[in-house]
PDB file of N, CA and C in Angstrom:
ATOM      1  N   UNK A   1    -132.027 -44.041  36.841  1.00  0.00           N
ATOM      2  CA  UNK A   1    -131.581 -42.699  37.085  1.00  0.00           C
ATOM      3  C   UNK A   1    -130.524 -42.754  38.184  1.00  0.00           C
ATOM      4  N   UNK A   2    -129.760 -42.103  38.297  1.00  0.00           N
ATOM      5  CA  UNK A   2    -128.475 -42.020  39.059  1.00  0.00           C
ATOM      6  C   UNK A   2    -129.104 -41.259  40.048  1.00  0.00           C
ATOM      7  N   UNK A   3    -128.081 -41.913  41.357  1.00  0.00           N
ATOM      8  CA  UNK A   3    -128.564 -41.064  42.677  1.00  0.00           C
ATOM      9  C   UNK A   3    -128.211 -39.566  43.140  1.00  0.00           C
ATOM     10  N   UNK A   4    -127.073 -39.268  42.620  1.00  0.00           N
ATOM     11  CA  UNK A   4    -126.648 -38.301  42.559  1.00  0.00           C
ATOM     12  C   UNK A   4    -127.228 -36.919  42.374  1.00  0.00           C
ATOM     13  N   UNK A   5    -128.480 -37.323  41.084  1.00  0.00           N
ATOM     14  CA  UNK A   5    -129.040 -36.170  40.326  1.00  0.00           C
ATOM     15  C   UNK A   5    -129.783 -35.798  41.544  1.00  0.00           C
ATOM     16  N   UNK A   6    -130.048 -34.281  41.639  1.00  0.00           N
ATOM     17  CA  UNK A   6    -130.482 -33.195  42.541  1.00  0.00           C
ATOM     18  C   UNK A   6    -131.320 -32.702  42.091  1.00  0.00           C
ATOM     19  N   UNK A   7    -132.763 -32.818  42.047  1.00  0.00           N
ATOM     20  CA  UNK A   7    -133.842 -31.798  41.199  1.00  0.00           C
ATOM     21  C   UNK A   7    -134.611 -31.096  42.088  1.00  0.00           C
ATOM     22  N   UNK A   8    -133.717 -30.660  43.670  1.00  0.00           N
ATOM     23  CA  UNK A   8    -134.510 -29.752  44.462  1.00  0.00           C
ATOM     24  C   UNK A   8    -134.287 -28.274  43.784  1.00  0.00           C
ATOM     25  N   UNK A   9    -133.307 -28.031  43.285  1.00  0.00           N
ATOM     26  CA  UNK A   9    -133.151 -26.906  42.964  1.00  0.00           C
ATOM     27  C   UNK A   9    -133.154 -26.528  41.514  1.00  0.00           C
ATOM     28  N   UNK A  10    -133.664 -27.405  40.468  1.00  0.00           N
ATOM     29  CA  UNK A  10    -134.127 -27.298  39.315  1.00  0.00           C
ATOM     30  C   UNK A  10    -134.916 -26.164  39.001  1.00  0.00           C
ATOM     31  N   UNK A  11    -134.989 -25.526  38.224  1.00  0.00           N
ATOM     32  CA  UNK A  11    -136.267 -24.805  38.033  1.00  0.00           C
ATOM     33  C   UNK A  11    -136.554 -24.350  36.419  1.00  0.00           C
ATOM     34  N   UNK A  12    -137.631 -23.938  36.261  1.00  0.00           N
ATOM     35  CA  UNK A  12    -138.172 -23.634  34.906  1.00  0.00           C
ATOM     36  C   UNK A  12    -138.728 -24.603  34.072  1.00  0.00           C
ATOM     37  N   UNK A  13    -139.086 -25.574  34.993  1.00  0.00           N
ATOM     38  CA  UNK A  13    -139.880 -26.666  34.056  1.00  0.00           C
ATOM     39  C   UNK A  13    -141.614 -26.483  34.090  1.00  0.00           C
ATOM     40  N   UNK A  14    -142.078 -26.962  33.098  1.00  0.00           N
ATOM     41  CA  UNK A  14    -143.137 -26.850  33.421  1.00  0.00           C
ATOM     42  C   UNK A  14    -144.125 -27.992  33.159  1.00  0.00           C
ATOM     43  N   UNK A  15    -144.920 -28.375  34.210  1.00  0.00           N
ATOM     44  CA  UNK A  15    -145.692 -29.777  34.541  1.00  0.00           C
ATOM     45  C   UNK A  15    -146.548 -29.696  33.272  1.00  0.00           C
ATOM     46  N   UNK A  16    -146.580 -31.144  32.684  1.00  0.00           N
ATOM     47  CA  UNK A  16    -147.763 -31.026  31.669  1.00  0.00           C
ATOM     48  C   UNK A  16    -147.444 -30.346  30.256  1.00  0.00           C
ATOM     49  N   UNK A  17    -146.250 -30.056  29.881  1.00  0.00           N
ATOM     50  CA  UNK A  17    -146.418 -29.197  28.920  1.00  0.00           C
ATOM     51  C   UNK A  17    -146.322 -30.061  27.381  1.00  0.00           C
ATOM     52  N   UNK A  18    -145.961 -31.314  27.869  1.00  0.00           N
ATOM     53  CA  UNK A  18    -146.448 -31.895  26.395  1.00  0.00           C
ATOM     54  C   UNK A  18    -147.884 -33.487  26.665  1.00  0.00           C
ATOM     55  N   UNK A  19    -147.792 -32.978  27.541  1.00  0.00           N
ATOM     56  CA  UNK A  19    -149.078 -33.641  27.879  1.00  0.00           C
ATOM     57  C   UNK A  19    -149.886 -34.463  26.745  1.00  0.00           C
ATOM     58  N   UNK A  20    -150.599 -33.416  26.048  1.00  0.00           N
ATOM     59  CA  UNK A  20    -151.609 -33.127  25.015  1.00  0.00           C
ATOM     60  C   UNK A  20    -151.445 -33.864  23.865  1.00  0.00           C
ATOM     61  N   UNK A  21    -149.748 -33.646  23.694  1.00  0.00           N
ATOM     62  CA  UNK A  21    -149.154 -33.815  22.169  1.00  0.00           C
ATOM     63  C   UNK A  21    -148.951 -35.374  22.946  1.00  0.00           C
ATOM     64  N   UNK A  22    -148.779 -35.970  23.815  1.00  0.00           N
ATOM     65  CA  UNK A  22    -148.294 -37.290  24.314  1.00  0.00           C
ATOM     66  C   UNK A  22    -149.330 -37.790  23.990  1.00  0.00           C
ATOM     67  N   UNK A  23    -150.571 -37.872  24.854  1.00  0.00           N
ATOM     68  CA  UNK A  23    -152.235 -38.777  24.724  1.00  0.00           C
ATOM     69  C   UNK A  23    -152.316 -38.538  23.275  1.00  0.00           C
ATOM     70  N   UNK A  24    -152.160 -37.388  22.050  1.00  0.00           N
ATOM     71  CA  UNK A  24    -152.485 -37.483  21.056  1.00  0.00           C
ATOM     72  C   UNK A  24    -152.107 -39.029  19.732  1.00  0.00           C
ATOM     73  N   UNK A  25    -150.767 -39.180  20.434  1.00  0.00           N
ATOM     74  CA  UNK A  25    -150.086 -40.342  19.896  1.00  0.00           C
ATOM     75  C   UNK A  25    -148.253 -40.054  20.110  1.00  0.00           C
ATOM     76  N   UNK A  26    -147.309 -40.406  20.167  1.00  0.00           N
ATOM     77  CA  UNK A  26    -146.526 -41.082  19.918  1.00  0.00           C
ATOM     78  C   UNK A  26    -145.852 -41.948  20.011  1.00  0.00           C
ATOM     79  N   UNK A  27    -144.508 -41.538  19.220  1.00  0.00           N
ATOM     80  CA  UNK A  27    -143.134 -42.526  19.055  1.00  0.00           C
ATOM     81  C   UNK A  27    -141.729 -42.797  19.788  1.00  0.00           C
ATOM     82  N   UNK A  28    -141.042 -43.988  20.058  1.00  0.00           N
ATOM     83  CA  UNK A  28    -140.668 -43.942  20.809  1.00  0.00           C
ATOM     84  C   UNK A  28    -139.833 -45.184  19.982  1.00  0.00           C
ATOM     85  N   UNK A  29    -138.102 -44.893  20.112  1.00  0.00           N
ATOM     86  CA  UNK A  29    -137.272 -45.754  19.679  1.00  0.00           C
ATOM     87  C   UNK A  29    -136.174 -46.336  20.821  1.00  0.00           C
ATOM     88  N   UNK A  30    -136.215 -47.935  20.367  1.00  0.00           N
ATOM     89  CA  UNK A  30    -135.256 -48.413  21.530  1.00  0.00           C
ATOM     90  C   UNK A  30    -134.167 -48.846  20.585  1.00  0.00           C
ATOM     91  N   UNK A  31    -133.190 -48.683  21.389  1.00  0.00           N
ATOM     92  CA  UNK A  31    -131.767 -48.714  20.587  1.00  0.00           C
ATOM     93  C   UNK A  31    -131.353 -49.884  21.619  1.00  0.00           C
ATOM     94  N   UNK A  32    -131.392 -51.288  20.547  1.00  0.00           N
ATOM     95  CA  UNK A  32    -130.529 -52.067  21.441  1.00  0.00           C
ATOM     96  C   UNK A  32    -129.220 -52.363  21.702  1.00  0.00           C
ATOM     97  N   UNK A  33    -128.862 -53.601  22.324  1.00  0.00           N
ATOM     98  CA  UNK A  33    -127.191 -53.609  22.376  1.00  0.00           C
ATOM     99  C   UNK A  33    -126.662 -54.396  21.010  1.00  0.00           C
ATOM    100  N   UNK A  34    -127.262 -54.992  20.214  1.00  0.00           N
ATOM    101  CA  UNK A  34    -126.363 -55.740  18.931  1.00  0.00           C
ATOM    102  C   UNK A  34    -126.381 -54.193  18.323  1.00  0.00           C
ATOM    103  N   UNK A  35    -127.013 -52.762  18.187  1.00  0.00           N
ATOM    104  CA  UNK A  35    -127.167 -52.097  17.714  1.00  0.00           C
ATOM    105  C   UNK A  35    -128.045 -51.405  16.230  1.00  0.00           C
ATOM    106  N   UNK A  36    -129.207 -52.632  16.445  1.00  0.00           N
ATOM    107  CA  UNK A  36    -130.540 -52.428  16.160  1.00  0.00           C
ATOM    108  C   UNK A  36    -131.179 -51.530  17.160  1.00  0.00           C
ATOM    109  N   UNK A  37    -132.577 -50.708  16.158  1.00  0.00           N
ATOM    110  CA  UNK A  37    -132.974 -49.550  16.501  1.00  0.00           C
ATOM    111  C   UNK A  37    -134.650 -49.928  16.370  1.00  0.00           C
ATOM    112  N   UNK A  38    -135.536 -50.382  16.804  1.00  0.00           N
ATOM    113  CA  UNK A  38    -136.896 -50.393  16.803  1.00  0.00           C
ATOM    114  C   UNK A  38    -137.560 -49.285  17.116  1.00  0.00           C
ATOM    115  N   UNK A  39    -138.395 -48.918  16.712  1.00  0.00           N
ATOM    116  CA  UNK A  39    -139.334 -47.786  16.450  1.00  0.00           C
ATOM    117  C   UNK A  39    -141.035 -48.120  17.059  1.00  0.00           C
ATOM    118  N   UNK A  40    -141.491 -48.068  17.618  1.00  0.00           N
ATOM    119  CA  UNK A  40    -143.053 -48.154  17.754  1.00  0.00           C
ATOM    120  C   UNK A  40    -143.888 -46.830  18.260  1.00  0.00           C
ATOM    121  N   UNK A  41    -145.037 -47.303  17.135  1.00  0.00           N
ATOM    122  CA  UNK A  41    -146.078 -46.259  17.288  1.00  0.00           C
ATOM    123  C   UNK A  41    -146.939 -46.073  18.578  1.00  0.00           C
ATOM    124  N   UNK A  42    -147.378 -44.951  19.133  1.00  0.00           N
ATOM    125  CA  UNK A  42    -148.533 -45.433  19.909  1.00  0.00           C
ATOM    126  C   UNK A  42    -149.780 -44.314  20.296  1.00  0.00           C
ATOM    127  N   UNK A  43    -150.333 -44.695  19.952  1.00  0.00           N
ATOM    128  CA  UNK A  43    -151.542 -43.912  19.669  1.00  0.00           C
ATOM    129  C   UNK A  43    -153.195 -44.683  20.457  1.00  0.00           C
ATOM    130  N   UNK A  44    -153.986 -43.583  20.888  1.00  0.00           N
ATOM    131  CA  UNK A  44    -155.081 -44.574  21.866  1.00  0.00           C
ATOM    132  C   UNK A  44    -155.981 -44.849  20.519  1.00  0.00           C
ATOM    133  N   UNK A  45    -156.832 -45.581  20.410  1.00  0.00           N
ATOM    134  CA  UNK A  45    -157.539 -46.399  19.372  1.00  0.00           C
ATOM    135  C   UNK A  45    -158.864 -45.404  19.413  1.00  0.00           C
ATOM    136  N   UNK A  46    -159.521 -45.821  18.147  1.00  0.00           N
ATOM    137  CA  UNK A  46    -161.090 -44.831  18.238  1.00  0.00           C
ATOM    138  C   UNK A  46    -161.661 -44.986  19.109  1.00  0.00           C
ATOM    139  N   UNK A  47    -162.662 -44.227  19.899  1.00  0.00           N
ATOM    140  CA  UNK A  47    -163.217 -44.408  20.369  1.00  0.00           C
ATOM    141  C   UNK A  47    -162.731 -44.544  22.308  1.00  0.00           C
ATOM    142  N   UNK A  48    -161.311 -44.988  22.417  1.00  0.00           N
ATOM    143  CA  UNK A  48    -160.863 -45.061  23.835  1.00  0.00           C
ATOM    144  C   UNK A  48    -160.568 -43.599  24.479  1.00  0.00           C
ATOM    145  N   UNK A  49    -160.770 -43.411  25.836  1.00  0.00           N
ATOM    146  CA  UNK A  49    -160.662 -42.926  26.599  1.00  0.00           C
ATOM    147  C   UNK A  49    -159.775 -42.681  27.483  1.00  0.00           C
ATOM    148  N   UNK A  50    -158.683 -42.174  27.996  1.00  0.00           N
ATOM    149  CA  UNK A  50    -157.816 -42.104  29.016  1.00  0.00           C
ATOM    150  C   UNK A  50    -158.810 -41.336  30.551  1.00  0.00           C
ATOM    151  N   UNK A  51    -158.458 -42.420  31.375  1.00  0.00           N
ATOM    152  CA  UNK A  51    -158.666 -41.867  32.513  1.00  0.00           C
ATOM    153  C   UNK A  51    -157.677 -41.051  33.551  1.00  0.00           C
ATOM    154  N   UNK A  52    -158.051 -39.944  34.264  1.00  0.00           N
ATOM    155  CA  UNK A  52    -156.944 -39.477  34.804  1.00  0.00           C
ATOM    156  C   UNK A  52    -156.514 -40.614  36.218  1.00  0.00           C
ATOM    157  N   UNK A  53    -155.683 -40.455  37.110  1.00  0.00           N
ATOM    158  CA  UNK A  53    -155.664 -41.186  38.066  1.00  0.00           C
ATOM    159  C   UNK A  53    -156.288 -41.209  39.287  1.00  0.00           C
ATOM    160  N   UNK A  54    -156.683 -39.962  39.284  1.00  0.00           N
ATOM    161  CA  UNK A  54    -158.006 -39.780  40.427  1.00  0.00           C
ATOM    162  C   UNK A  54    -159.089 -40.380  40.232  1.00  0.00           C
ATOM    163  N   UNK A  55    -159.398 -40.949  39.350  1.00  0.00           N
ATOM    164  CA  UNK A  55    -160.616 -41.336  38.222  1.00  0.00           C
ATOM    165  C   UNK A  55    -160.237 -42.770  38.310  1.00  0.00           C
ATOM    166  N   UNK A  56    -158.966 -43.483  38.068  1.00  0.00           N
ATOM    167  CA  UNK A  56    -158.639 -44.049  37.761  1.00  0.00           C
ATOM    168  C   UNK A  56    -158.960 -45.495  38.491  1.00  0.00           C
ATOM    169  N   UNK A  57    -159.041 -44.886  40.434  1.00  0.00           N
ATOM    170  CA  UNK A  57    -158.686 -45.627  41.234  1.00  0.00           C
ATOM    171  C   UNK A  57    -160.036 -46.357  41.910  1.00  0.00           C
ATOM    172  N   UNK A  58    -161.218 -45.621  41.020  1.00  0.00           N
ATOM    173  CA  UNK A  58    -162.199 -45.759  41.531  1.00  0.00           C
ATOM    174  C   UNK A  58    -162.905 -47.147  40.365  1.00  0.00           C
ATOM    175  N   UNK A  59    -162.413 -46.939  38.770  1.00  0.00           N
ATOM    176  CA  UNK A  59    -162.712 -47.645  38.226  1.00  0.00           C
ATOM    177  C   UNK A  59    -161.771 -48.700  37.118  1.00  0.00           C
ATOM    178  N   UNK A  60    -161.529 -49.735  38.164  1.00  0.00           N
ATOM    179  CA  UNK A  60    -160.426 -50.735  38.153  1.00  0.00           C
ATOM    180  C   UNK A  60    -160.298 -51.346  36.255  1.00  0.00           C
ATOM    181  N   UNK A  61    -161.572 -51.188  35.875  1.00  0.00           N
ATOM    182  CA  UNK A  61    -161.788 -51.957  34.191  1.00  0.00           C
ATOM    183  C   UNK A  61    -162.858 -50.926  33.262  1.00  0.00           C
ATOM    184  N   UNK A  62    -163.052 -51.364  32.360  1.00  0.00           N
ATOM    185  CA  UNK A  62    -163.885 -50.669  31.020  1.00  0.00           C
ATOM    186  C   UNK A  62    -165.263 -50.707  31.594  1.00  0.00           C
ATOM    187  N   UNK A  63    -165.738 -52.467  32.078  1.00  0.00           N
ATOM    188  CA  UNK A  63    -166.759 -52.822  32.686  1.00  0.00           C
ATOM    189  C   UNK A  63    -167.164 -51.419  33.726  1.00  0.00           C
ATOM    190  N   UNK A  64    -166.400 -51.289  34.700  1.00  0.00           N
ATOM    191  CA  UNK A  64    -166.897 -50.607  35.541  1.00  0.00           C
ATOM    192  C   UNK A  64    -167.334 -48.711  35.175  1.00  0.00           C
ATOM    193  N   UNK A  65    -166.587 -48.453  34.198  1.00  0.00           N
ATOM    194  CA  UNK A  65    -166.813 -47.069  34.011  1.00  0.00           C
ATOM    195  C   UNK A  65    -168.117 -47.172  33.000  1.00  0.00           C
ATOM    196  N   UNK A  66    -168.277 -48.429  32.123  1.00  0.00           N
ATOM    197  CA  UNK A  66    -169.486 -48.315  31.570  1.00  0.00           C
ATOM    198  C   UNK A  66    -170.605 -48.421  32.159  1.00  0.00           C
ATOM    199  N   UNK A  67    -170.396 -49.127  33.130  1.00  0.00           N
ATOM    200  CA  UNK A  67    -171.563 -49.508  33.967  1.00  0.00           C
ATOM    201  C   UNK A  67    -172.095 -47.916  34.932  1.00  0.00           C
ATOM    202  N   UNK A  68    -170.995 -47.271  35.500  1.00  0.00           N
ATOM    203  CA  UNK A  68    -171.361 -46.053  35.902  1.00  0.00           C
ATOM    204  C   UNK A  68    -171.841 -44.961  34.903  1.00  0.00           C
ATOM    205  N   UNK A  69    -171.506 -45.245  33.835  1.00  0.00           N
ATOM    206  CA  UNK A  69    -172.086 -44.176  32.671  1.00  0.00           C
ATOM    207  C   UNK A  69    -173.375 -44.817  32.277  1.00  0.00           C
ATOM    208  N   UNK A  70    -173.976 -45.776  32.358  1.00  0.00           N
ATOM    209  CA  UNK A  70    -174.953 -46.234  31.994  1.00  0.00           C
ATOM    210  C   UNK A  70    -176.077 -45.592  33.028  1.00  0.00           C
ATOM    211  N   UNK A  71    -175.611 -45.295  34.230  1.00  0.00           N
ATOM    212  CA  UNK A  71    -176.268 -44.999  35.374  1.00  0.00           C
ATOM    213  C   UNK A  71    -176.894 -43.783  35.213  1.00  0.00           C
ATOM    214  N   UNK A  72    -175.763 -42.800  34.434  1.00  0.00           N
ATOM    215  CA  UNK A  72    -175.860 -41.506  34.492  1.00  0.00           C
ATOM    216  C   UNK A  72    -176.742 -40.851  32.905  1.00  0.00           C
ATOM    217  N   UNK A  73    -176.887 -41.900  32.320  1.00  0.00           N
ATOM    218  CA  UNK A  73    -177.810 -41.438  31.177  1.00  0.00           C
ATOM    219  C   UNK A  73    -179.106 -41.179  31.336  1.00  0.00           C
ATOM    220  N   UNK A  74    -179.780 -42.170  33.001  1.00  0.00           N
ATOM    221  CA  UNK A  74    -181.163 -41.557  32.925  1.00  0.00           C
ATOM    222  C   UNK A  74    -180.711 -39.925  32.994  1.00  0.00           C
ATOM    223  N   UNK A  75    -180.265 -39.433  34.235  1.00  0.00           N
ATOM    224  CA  UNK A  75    -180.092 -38.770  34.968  1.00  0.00           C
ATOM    225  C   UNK A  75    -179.873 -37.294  34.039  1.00  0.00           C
ATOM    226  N   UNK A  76    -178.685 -37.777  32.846  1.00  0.00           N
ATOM    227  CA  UNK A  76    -179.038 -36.808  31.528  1.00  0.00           C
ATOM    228  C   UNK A  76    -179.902 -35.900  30.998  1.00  0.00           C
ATOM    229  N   UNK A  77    -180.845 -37.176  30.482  1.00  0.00           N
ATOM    230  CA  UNK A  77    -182.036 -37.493  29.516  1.00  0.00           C
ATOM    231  C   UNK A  77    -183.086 -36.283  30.302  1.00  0.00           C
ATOM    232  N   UNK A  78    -183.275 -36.747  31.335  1.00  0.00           N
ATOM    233  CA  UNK A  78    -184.210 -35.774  32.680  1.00  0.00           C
ATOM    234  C   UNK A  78    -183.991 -34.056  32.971  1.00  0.00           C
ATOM    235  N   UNK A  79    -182.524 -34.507  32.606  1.00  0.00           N
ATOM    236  CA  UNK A  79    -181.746 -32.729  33.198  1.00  0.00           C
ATOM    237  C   UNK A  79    -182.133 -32.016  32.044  1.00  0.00           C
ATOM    238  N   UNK A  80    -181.896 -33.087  30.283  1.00  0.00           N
ATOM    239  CA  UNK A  80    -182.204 -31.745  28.958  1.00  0.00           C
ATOM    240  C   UNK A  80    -183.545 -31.819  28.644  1.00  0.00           C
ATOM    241  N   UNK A  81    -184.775 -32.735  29.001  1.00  0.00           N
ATOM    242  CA  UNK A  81    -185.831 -32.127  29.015  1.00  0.00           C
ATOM    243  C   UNK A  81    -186.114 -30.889  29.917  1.00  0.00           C
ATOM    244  N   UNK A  82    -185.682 -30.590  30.776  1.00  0.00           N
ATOM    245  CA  UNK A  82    -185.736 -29.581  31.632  1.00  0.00           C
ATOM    246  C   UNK A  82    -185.498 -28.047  30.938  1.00  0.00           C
ATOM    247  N   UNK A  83    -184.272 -28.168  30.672  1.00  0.00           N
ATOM    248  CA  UNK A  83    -183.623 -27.432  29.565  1.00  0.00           C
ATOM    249  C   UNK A  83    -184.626 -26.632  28.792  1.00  0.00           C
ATOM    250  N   UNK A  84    -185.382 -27.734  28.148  1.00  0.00           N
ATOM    251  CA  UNK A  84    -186.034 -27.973  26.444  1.00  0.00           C
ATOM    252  C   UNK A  84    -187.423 -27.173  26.730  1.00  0.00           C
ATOM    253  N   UNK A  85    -187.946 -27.070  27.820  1.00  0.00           N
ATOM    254  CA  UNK A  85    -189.318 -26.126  28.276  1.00  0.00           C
ATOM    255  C   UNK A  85    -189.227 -24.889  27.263  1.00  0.00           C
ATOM    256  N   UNK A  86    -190.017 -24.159  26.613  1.00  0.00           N
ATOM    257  CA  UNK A  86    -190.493 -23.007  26.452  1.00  0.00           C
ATOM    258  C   UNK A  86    -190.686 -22.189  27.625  1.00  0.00           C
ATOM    259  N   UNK A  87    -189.839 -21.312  27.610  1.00  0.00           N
ATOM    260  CA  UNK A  87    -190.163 -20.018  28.758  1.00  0.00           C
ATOM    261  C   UNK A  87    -191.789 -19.538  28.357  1.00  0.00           C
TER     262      UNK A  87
END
């Protein structure tokens, strides 16, 4: 990006607004210099998860967020029997 550009006084954008449609999947083409054009897909796989970055910093690998969700299933299990009582 050039130094020049000024985005203190930008306005009318709005944070996040394709957010949604981004994590959902896409595409993205690189145009090289012989003047070939590659295309790739990208999309998160079944089953994966995006973490936000607040989230992110706490759990460095897959290992570690499973291991904290494993923690939290007793803790579940306990809260919807609770639930499950007959008044």
């Amino acid at each position: 990006m050039r130094a020049e550009y000024d985005f203190a006084n930008m306005t009318g954008g709005v944070r996040g607004k394709y957010y949604k449609a981004y994590r959902a999947g896409h595409t993205i083409k690189i145009h090289k210099a012989d003047g070939s054009t590659v295309v790739q897909h990208f999309k998160l796989e079944e089953g994966a998860v995006m973490l936000e970055s607040d989230v992110r910093k706490y759990f460095p690998d897959s290992e570690a967020v499973n291991n904290a969700l494993r923690c939290l299933i007793p803790l579940v299990k306990k809260s919807s029997r609770v639930r499950t009582k007959a008044a």
